[in-house]
N, C-alpha and C. Protein backbone atom coordinates (compact mmCIF):
# COMPACT_ATOMS: atom_id res chain seq x y z
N UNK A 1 -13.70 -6.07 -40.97
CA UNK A 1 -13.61 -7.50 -41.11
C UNK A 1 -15.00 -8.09 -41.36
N UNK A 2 -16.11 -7.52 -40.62
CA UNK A 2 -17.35 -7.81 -40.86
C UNK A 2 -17.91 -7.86 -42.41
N UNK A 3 -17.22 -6.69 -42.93
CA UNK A 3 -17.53 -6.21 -44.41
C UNK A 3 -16.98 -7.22 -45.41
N UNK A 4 -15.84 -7.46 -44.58
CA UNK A 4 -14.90 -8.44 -45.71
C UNK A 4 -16.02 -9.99 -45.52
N UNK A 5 -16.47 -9.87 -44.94
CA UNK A 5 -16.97 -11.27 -44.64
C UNK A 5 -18.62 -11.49 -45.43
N UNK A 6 -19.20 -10.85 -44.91
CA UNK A 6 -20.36 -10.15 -45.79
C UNK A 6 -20.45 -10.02 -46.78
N UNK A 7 -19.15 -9.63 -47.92
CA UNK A 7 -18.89 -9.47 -48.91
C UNK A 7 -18.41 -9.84 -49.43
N UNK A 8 -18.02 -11.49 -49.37
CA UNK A 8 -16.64 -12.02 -49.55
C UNK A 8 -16.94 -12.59 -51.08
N UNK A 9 -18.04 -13.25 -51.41
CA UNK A 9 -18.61 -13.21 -52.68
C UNK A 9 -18.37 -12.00 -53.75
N UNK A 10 -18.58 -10.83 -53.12
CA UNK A 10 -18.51 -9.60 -54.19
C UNK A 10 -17.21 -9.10 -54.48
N UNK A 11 -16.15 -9.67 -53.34
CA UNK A 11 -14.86 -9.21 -53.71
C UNK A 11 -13.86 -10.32 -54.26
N UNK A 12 -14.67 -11.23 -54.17
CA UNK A 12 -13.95 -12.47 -55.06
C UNK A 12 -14.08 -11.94 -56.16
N UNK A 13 -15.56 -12.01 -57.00
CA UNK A 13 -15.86 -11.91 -57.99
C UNK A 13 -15.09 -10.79 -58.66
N UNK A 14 -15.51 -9.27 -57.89
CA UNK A 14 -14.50 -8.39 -58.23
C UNK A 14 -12.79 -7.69 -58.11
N UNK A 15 -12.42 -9.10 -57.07
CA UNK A 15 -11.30 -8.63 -56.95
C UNK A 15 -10.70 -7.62 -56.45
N UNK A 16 -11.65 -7.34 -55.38
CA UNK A 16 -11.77 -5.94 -54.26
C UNK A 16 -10.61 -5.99 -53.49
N UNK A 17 -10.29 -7.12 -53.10
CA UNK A 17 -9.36 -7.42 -51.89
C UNK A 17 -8.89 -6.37 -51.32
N UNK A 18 -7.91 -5.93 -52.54
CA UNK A 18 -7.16 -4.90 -51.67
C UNK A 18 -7.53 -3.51 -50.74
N UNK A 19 -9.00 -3.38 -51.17
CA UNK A 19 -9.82 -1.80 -50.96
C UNK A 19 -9.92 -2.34 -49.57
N UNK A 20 -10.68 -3.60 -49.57
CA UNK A 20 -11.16 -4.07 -48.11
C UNK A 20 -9.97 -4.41 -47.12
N UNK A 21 -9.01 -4.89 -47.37
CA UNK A 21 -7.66 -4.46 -46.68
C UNK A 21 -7.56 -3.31 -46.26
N UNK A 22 -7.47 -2.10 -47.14
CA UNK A 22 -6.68 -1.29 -46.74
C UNK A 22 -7.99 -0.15 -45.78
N UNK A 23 -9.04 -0.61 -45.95
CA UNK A 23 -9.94 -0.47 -44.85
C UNK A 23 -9.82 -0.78 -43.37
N UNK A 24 -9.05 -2.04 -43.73
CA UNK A 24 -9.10 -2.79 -42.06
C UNK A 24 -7.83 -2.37 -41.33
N UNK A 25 -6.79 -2.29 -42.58
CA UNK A 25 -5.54 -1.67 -41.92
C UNK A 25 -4.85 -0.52 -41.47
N UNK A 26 -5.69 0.51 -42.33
CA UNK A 26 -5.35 1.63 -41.76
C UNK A 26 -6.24 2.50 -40.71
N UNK A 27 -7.19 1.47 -40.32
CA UNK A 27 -7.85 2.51 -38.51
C UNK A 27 -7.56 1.21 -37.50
N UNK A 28 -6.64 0.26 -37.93
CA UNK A 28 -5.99 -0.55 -36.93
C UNK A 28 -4.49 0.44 -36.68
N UNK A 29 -3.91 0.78 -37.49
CA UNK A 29 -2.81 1.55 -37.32
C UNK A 29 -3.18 2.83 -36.89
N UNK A 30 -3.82 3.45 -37.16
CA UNK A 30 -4.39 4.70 -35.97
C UNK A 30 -4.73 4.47 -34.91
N UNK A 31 -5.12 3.64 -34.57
CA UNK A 31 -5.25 3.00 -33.40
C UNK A 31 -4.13 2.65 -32.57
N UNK A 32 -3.15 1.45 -33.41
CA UNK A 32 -2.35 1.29 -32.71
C UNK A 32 -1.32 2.40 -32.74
N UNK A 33 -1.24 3.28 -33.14
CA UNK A 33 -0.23 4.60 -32.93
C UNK A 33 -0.36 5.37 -31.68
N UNK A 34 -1.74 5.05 -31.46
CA UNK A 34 -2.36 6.29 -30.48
C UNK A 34 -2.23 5.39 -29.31
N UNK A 35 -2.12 3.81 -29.00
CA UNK A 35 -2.16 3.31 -28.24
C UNK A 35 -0.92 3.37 -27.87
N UNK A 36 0.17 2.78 -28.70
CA UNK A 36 1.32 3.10 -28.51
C UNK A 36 2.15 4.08 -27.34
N UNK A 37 1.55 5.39 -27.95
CA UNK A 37 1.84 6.99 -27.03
C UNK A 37 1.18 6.75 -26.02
N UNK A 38 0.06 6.22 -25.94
CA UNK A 38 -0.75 5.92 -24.56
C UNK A 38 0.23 5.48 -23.59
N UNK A 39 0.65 4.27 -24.19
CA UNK A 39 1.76 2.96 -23.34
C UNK A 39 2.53 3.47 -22.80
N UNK A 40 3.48 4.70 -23.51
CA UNK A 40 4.63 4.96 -23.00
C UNK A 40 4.32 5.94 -21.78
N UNK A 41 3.35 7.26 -21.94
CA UNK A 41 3.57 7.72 -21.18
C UNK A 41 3.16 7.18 -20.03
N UNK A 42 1.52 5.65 -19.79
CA UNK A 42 1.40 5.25 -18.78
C UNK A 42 2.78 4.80 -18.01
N UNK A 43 3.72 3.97 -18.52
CA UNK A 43 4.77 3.39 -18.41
C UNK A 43 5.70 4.39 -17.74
N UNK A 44 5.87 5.56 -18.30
CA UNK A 44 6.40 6.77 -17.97
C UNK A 44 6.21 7.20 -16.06
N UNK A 45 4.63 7.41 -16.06
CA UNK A 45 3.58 7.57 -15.06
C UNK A 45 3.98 6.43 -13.87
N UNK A 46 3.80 5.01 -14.70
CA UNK A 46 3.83 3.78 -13.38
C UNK A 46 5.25 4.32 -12.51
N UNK A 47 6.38 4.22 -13.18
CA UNK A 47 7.70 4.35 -12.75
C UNK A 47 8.08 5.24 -11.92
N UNK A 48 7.35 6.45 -12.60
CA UNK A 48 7.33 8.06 -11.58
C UNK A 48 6.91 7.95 -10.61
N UNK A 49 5.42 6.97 -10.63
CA UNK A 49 4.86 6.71 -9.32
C UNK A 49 5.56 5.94 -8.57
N UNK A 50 5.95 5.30 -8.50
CA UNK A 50 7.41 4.48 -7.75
C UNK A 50 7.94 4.96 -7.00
N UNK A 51 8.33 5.63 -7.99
CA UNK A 51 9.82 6.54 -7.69
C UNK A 51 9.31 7.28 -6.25
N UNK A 52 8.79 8.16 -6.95
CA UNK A 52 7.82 9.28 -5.83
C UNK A 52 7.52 8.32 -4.42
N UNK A 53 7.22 7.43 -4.50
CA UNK A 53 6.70 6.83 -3.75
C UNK A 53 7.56 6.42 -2.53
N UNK A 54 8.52 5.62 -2.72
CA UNK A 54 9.55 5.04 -2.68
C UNK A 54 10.49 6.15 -1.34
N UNK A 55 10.84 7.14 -2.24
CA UNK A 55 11.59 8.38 -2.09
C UNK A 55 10.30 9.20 -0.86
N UNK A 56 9.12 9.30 -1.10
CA UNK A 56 8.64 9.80 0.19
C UNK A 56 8.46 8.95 1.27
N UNK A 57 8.18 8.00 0.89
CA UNK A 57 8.15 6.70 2.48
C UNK A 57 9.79 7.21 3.19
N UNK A 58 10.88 6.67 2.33
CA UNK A 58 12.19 6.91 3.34
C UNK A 58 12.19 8.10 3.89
N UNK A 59 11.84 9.12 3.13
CA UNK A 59 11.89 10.58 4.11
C UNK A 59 11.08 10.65 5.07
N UNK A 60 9.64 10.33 5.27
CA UNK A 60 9.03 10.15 5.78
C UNK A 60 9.33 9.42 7.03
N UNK A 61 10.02 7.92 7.02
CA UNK A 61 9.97 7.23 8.20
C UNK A 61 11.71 7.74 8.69
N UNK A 62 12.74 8.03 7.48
CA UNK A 62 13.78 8.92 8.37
C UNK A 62 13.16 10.44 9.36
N UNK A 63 12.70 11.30 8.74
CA UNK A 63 12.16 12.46 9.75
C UNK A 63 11.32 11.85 10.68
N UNK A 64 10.34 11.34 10.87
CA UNK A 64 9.68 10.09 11.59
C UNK A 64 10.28 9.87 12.78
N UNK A 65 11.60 9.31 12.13
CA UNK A 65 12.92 8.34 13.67
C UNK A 65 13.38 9.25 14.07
N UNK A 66 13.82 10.39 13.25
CA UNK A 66 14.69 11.40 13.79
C UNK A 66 13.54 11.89 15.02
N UNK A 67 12.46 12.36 14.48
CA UNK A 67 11.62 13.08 15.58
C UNK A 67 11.38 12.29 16.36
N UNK A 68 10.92 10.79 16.62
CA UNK A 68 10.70 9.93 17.37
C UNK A 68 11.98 9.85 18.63
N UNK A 69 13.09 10.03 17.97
CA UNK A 69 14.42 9.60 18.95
C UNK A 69 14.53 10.80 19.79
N UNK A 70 14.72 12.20 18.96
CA UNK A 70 14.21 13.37 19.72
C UNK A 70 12.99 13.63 20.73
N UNK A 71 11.97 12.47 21.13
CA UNK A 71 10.96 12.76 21.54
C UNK A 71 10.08 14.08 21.73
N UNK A 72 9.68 14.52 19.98
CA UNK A 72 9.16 15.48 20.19
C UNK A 72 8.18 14.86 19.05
N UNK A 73 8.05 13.39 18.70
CA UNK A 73 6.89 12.64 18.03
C UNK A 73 6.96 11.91 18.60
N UNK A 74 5.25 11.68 19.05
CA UNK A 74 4.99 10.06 19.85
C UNK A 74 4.78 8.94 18.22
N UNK A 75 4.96 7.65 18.60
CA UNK A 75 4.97 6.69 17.57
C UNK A 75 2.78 6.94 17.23
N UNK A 76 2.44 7.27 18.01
CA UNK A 76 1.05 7.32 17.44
C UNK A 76 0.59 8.65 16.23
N UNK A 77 1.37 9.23 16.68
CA UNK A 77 1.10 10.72 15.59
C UNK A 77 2.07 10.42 14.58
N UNK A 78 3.06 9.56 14.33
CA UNK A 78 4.02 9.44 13.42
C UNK A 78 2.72 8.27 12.71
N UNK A 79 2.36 7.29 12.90
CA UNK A 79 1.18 6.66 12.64
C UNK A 79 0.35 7.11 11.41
N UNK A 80 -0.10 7.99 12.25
CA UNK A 80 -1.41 8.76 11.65
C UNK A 80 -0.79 9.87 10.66
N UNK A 81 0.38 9.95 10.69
CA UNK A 81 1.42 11.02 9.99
C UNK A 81 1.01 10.16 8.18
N UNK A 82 1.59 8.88 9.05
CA UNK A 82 1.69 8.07 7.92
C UNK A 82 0.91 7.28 7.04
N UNK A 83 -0.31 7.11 7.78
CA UNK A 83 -1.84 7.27 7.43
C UNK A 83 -2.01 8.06 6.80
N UNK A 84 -1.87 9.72 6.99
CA UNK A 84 -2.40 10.80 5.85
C UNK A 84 -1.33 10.52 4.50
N UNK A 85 -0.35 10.13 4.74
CA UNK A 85 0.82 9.98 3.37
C UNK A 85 0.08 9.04 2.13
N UNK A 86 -0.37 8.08 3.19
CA UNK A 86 -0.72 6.41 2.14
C UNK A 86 -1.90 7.12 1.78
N UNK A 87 -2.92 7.74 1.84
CA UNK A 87 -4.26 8.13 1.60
C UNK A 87 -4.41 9.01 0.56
N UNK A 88 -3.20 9.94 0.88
CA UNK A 88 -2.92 10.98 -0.49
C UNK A 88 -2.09 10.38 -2.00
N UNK A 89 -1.26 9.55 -1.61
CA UNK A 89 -0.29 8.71 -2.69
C UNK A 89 -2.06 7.86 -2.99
N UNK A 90 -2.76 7.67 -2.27
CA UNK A 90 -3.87 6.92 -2.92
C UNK A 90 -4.92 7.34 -3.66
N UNK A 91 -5.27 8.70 -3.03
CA UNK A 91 -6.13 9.77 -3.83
C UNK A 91 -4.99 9.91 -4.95
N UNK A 92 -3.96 10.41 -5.45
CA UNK A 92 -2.93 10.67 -6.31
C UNK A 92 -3.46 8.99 -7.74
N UNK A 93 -2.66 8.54 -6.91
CA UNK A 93 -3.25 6.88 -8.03
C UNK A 93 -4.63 6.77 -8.57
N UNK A 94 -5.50 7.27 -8.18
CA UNK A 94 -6.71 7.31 -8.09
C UNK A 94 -7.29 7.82 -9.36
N UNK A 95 -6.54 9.22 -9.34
CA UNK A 95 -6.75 10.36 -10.37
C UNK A 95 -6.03 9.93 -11.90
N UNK A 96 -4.70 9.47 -11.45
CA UNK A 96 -4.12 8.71 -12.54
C UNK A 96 -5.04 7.38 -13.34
N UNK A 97 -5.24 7.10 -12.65
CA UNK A 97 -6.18 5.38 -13.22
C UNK A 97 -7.47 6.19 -13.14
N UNK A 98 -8.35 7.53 -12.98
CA UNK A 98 -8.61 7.99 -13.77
C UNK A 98 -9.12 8.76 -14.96
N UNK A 99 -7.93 8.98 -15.63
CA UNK A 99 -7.01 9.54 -16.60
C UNK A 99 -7.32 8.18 -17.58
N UNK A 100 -6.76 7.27 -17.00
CA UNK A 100 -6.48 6.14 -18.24
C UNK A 100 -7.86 5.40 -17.79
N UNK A 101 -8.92 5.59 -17.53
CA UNK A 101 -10.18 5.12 -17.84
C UNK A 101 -11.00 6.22 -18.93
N UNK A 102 -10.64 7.34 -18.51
CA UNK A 102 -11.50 8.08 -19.60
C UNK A 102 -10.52 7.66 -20.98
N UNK A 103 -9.19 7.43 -21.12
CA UNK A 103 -9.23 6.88 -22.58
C UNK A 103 -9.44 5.61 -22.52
N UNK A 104 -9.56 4.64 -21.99
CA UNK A 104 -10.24 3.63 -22.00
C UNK A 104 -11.87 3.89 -22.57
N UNK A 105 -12.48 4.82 -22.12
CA UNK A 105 -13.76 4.58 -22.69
C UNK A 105 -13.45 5.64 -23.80
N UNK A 106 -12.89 6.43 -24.24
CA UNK A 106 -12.82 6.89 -25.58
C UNK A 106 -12.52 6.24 -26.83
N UNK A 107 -11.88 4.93 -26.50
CA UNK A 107 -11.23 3.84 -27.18
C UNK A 107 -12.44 3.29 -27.95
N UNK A 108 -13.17 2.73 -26.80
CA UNK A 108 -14.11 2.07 -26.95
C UNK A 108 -15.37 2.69 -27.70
């Protein structure tokens, strides 16, 4: 776009237009192709992480109650049970975001 602008005199005159178009448009479309595939699988990723997420908390605080009612977990070690869970799902997110910073700076 810089070029087109810079040059806008020389492609009047010569009637370039279309070269300088098809300059601007086709590493916008490589771009947006590659961003595209990016999207989905982040999108893919967010949801999984959810999911996962979601699905280990209930197991977690069901085995939790079960052992708690059994008194063979005190509520303080179920705690700290659950402390190491959130810390690892956080190291986990961590690694994911990144993933999508190193193509963030490859982008760029």
């Amino acid at each position: 776009m810089h070029e087109q602008l810079e040059h806008s005199k020389f492609v009047k005159i010569h009637g370039l237009l279309g070269v300088f178009i098809n300059r601007l448009v086709e590493p916008f479309m490589k771009l947006y192709c590659a961003t595209m595939k990016f999207q989905k699988v982040q999108y893919l990723f967010t949801g999984l992480d959810t999911i996962i997420l979601a699905i280990g908390q209930i197991l977690l605080f069901i085995i939790g109650g079960v052992e708690i009612i059994k008194d063979s977990l005190s509520i303080g070690q179920f705690t700290v049970a659950l402390s190491y869970f959130n810390m690892t799902i956080a190291a986990i997110r961590y690694f994911f975001g990144l993933g999508k910073s190193v193509q963030n700076v490859k982008v760029s």
